[in-house]
N, C-alpha and C. Protein backbone atom coordinates (compact mmCIF):
# COMPACT_ATOMS: atom_id res chain seq x y z
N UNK A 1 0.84 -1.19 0.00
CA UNK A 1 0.00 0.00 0.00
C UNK A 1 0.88 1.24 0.00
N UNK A 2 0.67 2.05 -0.44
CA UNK A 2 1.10 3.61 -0.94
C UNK A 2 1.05 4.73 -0.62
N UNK A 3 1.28 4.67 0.65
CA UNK A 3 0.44 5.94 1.74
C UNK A 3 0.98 7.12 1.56
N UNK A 4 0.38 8.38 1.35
CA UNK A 4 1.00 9.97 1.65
C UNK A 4 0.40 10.35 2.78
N UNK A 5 1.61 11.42 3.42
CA UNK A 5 1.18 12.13 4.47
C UNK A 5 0.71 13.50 3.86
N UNK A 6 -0.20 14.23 4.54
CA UNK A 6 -1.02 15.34 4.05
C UNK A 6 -1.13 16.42 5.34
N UNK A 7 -0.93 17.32 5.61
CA UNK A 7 -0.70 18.72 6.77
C UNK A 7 -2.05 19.32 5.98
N UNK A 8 -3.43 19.44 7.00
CA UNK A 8 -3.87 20.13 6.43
C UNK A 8 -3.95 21.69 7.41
N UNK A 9 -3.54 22.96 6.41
CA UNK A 9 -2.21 23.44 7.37
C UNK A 9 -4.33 24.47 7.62
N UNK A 10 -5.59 24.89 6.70
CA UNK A 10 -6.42 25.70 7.24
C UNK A 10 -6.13 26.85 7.14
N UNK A 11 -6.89 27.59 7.27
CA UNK A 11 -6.50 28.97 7.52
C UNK A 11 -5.62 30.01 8.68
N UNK A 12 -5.79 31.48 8.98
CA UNK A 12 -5.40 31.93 9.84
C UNK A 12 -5.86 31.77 10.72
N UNK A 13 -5.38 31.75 12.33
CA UNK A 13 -6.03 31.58 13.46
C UNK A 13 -6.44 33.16 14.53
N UNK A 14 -7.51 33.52 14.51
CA UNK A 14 -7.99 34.41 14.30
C UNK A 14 -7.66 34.73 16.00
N UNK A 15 -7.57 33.42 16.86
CA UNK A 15 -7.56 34.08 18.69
C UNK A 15 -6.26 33.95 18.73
N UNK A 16 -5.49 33.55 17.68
CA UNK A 16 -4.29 33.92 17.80
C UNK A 16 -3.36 35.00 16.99
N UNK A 17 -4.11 36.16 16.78
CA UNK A 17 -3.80 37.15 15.85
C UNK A 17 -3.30 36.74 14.54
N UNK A 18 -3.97 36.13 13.77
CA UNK A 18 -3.82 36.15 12.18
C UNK A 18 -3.10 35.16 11.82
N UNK A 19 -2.18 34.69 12.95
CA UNK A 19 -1.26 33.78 12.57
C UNK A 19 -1.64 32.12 12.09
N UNK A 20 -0.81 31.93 10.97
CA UNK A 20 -1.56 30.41 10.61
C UNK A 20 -0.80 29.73 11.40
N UNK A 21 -1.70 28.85 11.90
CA UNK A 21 -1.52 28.16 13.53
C UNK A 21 0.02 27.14 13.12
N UNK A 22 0.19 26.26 11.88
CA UNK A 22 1.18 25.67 11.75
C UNK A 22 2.69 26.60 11.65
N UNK A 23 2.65 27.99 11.87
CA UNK A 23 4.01 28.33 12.07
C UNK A 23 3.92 29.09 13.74
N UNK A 24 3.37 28.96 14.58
CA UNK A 24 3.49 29.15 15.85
C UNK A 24 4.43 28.45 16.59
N UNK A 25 5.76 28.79 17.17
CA UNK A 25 6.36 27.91 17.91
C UNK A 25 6.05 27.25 18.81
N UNK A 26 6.34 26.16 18.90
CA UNK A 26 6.19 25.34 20.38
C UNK A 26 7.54 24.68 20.42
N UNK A 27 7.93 24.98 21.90
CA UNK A 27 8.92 24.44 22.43
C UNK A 27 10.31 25.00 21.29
N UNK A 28 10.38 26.05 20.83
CA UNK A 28 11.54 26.83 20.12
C UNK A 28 11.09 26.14 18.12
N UNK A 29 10.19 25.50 18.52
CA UNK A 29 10.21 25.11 16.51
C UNK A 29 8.84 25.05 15.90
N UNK A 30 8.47 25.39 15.37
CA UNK A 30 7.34 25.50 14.33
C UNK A 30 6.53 24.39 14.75
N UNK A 31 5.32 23.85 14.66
CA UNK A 31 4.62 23.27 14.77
C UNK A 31 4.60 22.59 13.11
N UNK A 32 4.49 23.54 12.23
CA UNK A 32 5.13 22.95 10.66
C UNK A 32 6.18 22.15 10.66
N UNK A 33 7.52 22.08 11.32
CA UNK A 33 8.55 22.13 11.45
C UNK A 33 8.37 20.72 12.14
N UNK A 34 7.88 20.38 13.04
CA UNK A 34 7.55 19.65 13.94
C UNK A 34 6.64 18.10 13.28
N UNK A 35 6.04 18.75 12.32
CA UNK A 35 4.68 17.50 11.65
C UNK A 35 6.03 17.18 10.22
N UNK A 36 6.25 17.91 10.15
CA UNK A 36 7.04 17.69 8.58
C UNK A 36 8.22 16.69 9.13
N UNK A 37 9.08 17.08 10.24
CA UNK A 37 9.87 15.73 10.86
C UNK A 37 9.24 14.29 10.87
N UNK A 38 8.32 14.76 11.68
CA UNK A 38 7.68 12.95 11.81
C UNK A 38 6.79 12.70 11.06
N UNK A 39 6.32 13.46 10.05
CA UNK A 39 6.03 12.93 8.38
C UNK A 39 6.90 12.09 7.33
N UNK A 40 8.51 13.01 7.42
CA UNK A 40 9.62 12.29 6.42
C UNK A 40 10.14 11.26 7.43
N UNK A 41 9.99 11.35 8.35
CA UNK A 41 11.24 10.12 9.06
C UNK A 41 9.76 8.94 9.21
N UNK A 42 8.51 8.67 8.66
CA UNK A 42 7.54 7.49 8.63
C UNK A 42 7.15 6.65 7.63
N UNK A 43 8.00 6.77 6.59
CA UNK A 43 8.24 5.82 5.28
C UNK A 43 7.47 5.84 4.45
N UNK A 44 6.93 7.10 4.08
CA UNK A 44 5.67 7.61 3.61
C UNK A 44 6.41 8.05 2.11
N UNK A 45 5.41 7.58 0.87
CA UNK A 45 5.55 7.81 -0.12
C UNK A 45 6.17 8.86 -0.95
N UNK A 46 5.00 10.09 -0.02
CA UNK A 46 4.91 11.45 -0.64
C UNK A 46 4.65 12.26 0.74
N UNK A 47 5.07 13.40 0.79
CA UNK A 47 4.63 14.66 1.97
C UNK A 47 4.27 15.69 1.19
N UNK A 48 2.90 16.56 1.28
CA UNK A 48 2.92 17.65 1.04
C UNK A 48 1.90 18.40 2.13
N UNK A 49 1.24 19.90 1.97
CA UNK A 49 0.72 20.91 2.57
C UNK A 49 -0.78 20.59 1.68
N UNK A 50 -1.57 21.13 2.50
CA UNK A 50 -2.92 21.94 1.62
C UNK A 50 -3.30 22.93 2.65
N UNK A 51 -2.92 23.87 1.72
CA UNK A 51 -2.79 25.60 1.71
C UNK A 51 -3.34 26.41 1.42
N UNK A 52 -4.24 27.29 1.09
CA UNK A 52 -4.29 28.56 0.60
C UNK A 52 -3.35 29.24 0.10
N UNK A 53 -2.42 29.44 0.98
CA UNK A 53 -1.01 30.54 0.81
C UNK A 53 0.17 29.49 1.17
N UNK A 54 0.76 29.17 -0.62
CA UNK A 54 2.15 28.34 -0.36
C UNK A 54 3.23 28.84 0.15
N UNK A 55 3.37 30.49 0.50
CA UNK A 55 4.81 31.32 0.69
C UNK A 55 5.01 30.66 1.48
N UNK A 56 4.26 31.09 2.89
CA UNK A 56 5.28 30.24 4.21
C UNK A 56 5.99 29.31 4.41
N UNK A 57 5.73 28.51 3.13
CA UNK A 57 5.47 26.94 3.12
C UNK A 57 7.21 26.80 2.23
N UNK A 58 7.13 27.44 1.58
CA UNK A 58 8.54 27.96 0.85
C UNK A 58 10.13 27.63 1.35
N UNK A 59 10.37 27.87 2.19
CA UNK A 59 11.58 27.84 2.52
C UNK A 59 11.64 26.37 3.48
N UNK A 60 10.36 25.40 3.25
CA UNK A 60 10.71 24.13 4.47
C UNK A 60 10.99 23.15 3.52
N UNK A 61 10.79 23.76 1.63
CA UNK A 61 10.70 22.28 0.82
C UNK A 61 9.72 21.30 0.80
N UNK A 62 8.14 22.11 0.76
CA UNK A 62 7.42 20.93 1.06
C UNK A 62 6.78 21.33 -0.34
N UNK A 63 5.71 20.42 -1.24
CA UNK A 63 4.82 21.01 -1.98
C UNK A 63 3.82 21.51 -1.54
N UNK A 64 2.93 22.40 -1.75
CA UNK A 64 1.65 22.95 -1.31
C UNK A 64 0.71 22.70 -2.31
N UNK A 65 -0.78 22.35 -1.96
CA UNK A 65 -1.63 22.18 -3.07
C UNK A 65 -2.58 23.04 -2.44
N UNK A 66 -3.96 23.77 -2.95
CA UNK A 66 -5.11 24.47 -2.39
C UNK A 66 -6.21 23.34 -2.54
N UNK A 67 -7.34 23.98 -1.11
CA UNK A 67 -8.41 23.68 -1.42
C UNK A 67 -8.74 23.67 -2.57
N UNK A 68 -9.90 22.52 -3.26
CA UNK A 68 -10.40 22.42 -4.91
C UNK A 68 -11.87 23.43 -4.56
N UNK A 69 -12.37 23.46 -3.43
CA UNK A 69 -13.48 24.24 -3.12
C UNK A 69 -13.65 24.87 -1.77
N UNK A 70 -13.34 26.57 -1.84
CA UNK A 70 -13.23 27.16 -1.32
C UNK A 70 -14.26 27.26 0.14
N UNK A 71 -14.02 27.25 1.24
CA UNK A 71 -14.53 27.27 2.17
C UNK A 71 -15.44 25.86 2.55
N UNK A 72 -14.81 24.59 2.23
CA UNK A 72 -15.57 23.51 2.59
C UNK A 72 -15.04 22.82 3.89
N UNK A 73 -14.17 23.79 4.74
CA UNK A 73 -13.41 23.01 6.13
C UNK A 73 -13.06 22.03 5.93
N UNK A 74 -12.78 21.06 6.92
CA UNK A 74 -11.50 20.24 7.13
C UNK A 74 -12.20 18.71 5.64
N UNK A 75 -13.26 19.27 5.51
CA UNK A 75 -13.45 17.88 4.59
C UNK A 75 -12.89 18.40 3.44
N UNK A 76 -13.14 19.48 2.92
CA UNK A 76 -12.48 20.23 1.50
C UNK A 76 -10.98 20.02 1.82
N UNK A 77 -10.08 19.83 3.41
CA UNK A 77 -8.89 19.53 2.96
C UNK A 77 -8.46 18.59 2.86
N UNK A 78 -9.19 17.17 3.26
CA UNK A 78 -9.57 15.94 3.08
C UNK A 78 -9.16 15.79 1.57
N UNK A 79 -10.32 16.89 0.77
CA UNK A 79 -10.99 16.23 -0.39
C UNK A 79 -9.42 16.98 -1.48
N UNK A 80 -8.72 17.67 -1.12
CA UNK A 80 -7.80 18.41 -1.70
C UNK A 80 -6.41 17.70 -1.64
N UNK A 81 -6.47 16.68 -0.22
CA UNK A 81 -5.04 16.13 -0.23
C UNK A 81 -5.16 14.49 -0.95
N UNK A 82 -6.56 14.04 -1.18
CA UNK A 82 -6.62 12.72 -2.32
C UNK A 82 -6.97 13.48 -3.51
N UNK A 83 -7.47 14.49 -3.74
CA UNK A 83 -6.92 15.04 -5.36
C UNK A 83 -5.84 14.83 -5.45
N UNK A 84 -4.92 15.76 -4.85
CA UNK A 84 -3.36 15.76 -5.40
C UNK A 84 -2.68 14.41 -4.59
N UNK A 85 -2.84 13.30 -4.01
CA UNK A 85 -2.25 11.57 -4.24
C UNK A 85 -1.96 11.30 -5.61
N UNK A 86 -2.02 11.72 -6.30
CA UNK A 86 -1.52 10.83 -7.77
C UNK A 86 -1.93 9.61 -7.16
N UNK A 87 -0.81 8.19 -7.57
CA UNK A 87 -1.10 6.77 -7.46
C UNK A 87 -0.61 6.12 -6.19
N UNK A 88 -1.08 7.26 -5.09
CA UNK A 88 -1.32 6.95 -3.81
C UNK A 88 -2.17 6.22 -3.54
N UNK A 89 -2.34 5.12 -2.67
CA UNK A 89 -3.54 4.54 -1.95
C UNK A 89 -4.34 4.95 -1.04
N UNK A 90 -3.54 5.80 -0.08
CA UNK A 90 -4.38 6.49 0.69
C UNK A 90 -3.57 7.51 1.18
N UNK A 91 -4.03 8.58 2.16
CA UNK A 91 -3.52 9.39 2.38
C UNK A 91 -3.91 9.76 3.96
N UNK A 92 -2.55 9.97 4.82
CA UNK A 92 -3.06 10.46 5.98
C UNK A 92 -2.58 11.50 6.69
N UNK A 93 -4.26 12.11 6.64
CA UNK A 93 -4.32 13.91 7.30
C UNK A 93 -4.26 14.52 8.37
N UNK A 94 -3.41 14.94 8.37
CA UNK A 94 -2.88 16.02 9.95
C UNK A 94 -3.47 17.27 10.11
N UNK A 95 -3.81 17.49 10.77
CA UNK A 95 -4.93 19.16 11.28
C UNK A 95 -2.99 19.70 11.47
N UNK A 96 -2.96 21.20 10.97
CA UNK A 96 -1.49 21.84 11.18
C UNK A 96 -1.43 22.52 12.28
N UNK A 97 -2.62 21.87 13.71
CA UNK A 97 -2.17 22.76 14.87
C UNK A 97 -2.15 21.65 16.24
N UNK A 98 -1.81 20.41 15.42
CA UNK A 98 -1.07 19.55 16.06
C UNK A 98 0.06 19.06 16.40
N UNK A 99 0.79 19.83 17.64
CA UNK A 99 2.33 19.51 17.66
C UNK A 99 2.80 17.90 18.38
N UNK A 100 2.11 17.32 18.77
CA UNK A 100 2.39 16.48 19.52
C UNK A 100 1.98 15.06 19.30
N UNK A 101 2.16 14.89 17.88
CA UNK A 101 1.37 13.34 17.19
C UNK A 101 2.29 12.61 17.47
N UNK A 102 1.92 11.40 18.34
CA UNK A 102 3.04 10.44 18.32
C UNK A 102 3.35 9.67 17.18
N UNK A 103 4.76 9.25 17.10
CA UNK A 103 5.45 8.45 15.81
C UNK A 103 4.73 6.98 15.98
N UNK A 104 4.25 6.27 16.96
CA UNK A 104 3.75 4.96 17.17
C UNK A 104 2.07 5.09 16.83
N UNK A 105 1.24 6.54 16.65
CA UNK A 105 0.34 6.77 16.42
C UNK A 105 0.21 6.40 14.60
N UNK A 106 1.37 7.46 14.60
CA UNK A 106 1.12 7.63 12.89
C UNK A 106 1.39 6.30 12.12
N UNK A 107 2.07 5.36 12.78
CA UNK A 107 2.96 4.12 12.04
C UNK A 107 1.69 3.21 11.48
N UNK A 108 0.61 3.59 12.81
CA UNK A 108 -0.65 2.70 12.93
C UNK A 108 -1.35 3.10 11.94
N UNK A 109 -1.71 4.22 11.50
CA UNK A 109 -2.38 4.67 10.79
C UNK A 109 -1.78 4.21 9.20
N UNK A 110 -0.75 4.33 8.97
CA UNK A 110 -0.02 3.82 8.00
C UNK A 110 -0.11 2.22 7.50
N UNK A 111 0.04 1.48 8.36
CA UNK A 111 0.23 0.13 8.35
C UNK A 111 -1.09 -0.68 8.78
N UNK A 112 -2.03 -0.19 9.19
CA UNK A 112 -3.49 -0.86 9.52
C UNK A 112 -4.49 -1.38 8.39
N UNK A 113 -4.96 -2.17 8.83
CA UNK A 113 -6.11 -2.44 7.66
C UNK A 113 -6.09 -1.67 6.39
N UNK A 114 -5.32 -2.66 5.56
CA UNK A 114 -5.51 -1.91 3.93
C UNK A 114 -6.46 -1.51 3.13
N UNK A 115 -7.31 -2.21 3.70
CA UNK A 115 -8.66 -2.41 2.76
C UNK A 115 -9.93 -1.08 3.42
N UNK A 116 -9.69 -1.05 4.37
CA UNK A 116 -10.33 -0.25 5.13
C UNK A 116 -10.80 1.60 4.13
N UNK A 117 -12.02 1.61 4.34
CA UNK A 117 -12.24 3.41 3.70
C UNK A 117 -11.39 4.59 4.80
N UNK A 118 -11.35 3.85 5.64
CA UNK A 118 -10.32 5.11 6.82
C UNK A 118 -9.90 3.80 7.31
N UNK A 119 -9.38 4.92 8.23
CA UNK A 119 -8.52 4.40 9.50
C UNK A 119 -8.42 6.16 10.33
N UNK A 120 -9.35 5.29 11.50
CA UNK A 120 -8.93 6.80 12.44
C UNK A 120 -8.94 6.69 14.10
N UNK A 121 -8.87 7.73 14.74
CA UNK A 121 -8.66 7.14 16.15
C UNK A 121 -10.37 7.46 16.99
N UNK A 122 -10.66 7.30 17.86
CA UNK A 122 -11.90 7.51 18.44
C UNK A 122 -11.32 7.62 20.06
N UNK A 123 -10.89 8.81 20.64
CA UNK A 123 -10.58 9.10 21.88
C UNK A 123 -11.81 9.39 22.73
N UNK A 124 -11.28 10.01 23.53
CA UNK A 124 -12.01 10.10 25.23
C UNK A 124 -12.98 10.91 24.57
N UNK A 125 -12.75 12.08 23.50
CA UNK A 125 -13.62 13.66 23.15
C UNK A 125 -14.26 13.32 21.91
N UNK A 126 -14.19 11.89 21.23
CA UNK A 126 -14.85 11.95 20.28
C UNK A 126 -14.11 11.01 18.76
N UNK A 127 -14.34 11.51 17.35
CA UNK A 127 -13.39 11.15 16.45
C UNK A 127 -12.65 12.03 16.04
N UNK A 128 -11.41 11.70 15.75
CA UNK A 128 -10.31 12.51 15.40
C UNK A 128 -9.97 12.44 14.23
N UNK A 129 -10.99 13.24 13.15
CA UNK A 129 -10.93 13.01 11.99
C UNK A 129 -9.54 13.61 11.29
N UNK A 130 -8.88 14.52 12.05
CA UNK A 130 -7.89 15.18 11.34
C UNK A 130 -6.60 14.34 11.38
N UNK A 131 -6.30 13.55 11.97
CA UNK A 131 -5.01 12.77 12.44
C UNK A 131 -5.49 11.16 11.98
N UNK A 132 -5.92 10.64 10.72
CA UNK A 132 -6.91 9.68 10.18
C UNK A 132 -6.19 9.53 8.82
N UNK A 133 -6.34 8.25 8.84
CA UNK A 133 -5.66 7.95 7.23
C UNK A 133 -7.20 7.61 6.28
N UNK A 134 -7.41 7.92 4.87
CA UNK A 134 -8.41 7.93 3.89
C UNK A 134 -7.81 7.29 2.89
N UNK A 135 -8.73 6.45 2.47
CA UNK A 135 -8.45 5.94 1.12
C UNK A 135 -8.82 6.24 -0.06
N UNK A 136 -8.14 6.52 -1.24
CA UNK A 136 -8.14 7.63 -2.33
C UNK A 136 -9.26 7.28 -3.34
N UNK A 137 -10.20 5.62 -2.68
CA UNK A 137 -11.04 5.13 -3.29
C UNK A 137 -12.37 6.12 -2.59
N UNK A 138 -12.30 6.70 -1.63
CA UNK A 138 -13.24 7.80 -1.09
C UNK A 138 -13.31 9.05 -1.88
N UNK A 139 -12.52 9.44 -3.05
CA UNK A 139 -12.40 10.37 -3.27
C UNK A 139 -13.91 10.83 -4.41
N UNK A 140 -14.30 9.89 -4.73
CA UNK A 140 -16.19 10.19 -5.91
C UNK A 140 -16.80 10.64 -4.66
N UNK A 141 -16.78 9.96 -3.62
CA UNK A 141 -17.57 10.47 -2.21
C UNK A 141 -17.48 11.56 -2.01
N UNK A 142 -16.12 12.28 -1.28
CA UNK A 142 -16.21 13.04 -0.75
C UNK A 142 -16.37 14.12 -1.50
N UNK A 143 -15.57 14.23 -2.96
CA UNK A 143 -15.84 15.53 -3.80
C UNK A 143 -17.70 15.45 -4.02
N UNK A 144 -18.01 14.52 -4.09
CA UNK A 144 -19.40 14.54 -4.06
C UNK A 144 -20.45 15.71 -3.09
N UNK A 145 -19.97 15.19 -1.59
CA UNK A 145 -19.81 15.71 -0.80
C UNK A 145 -19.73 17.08 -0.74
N UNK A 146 -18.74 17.43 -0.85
CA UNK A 146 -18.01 18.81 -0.63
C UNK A 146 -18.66 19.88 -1.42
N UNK A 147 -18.88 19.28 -2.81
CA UNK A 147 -19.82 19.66 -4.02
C UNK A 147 -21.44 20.41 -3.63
N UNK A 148 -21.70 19.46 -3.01
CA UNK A 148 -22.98 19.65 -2.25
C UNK A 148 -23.23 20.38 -1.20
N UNK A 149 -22.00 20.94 -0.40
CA UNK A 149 -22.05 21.83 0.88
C UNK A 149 -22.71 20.58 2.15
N UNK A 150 -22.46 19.24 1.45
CA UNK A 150 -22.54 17.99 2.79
C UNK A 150 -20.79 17.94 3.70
N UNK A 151 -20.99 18.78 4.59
CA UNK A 151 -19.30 18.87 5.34
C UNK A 151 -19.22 18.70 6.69
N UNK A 152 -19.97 17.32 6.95
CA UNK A 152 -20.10 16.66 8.51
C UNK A 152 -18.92 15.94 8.12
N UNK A 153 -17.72 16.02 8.01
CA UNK A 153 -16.80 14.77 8.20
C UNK A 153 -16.93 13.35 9.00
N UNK A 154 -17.85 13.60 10.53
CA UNK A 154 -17.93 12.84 11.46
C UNK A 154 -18.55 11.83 10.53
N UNK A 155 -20.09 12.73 9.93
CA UNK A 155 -20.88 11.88 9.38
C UNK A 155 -20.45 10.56 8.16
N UNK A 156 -19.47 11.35 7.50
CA UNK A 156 -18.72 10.48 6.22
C UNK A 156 -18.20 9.85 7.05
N UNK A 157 -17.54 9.54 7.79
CA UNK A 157 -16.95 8.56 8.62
C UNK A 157 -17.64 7.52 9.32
N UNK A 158 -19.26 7.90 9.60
CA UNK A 158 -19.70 6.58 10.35
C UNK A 158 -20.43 5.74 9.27
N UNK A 159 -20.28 6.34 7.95
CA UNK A 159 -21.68 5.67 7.10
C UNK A 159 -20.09 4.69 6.25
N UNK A 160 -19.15 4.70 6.53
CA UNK A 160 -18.34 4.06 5.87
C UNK A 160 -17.38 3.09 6.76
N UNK A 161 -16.39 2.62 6.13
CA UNK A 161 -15.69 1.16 6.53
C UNK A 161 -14.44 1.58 7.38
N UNK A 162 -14.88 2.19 8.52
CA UNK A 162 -13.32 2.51 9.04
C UNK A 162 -12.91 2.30 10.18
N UNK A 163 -11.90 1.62 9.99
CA UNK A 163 -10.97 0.74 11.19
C UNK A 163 -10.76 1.89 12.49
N UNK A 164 -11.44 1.52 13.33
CA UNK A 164 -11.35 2.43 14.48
C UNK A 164 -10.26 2.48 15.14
N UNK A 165 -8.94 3.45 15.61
CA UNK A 165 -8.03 2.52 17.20
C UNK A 165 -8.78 3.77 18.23
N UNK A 166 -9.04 2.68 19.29
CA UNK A 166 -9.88 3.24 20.48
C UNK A 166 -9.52 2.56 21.52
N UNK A 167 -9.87 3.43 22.94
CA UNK A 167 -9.82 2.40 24.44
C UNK A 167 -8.34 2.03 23.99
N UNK A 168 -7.69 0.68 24.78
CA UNK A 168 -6.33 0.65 25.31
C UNK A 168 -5.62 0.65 24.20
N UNK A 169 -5.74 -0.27 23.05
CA UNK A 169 -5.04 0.10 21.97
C UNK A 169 -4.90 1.54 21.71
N UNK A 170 -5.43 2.13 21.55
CA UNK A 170 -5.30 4.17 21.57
C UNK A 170 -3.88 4.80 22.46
N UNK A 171 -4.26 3.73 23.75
CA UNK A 171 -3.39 4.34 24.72
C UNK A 171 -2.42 3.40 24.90
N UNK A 172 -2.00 2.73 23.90
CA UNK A 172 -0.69 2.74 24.32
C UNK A 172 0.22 2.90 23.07
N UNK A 173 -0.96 3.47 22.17
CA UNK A 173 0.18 3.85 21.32
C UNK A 173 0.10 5.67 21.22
N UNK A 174 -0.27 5.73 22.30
CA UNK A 174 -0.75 7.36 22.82
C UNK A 174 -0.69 7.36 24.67
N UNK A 175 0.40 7.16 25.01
CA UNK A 175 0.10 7.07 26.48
C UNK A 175 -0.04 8.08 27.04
N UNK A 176 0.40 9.42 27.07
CA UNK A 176 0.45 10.78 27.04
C UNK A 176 -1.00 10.92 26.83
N UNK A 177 -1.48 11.08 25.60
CA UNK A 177 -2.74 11.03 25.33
C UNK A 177 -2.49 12.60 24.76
N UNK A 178 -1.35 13.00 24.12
CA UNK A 178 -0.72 14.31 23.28
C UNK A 178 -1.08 14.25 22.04
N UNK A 179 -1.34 13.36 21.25
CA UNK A 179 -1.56 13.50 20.20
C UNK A 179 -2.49 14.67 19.44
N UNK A 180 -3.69 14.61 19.94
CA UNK A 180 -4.58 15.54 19.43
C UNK A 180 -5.24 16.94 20.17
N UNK A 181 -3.54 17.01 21.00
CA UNK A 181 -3.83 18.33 21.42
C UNK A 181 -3.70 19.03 20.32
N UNK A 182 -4.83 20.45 20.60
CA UNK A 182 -4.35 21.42 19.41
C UNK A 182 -4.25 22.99 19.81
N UNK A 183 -3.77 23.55 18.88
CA UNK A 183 -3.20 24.96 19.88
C UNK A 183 -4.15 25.81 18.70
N UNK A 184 -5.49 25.89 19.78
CA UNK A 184 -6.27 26.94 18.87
C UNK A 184 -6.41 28.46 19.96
N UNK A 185 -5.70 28.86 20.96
CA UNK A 185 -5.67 29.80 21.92
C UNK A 185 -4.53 30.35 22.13
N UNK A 186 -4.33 31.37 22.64
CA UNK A 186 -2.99 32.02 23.80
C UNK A 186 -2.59 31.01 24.59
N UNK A 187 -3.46 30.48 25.22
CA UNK A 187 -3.17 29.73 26.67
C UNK A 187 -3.39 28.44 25.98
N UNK A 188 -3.72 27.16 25.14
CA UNK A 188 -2.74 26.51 24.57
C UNK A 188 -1.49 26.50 24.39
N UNK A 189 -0.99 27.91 23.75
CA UNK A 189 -0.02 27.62 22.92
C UNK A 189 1.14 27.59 24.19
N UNK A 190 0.56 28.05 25.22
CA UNK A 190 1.84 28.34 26.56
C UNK A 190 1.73 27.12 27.00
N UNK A 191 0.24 26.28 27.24
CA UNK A 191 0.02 25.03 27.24
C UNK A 191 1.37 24.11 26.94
N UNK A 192 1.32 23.96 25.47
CA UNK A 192 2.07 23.62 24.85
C UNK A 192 3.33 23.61 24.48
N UNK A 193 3.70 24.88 25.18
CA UNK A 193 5.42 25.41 25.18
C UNK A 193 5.80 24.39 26.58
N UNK A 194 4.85 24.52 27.54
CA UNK A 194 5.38 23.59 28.88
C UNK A 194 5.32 22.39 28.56
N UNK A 195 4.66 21.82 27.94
CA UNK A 195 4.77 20.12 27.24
C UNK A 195 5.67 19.69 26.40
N UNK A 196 5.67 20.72 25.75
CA UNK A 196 7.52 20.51 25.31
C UNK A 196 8.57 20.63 25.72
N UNK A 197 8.36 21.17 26.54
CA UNK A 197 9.73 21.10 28.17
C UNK A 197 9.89 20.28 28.72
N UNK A 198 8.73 19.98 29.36
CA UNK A 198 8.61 19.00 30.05
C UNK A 198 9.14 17.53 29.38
N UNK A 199 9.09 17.43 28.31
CA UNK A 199 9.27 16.11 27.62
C UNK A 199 10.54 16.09 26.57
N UNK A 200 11.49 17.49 26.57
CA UNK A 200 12.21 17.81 25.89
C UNK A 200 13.32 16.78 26.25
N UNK A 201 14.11 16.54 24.68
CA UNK A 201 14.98 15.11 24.83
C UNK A 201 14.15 14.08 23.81
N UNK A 202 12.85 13.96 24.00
CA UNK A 202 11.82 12.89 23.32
C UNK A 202 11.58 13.68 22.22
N UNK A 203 10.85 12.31 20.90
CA UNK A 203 10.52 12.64 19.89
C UNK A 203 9.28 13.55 20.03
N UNK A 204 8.92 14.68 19.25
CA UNK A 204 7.60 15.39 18.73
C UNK A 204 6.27 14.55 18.49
């Protein structure tokens, strides 16, 4: 199987003054900086962005692709990072204001049930559609979808075939339970500067 990793990096973050949340430091390095490490070091096909605005994106060497339809949230970046898979099998999507995805998280997502329409995690708060691998055979669906202004992601996810990791399997390849923190605040992101201290020495 043929997996790409996909940053879907969203727009500006508006409680955090304008800034697009994937170049906010945590712990002295980009949160971009941070997903793009443990993207290339996971044996992944292809890495790229889906962007709006490729500049930032410029000087890390990544490709950037845009939303195909403007303002359809996290499913339009879903539906934007299996457009651009070429003869990928599937592809798996990172929300860009996640600094703290574990490497034993992502491996799973990579290497799980091939056959599967996803693969995603189901924690304590719900589904974690952004940190979820898709298969590029979803892609008549979701542009379907997206087409239509249908942009429940949750919903595309329960009406289809996807390998859940939940309960202890979750946690132990998430013992921290860091993975799907996300730094959408001020007080996250300080959150988050102390969690990287605290754990500094260890992988991102």
């Amino acid at each position: 199987m043929k997996v790409a990793g996909a940053i879907i990096a969203g727009g500006p973050a508006k409680r955090l003054g304008g800034v697009a949340k994937a170049f906010l430091k945590v712990g002295g390095r980009t949160i971009a900086e941070r997903q793009l490490d443990l993207l290339r070091t996971a044996a992944l096909v292809r890495v790229f962005v889906v962007a709006s605005d490729p500049g930032p994106w410029a000087a890390l060497g990544v490709d950037v692709t845009p939303d195909r339809v403007a303002g359809s949230g996290p499913l339009g970046g879903v539906h934007a990072a299996l457009t651009a898979a070429g003869d990928c099998d599937a592809v798996i999507c990172l929300a860009g204001d996640l600094p703290f995805v574990e490497p034993a998280l992502l491996a799973a997502l990579r290497d799980r049930a091939p056959g599967a329409d996803a693969v995603a995690p189901r924690s304590a708060r719900g589904i974690e559609p952004l940190c979820a691998r898709y298969a590029r055979s979803l892609l008549p669906v979701i542009d379907a979808r997206v087409r239509a202004g249908e942009l429940a992601i949750h919903e595309l996810l329960e009406r289809h075939g996807v390998d859940w990791i939940a309960d202890a399997e979750l946690a132990a390849l998430d013992p921290d339970g860091r993975s799907f923190f996300n730094v959408n605040t001020p007080e996250d992101l300080a959150r988050a500067d102390a969690m990287a201290a605290a754990s500094r020495g260890h992988a991102p």
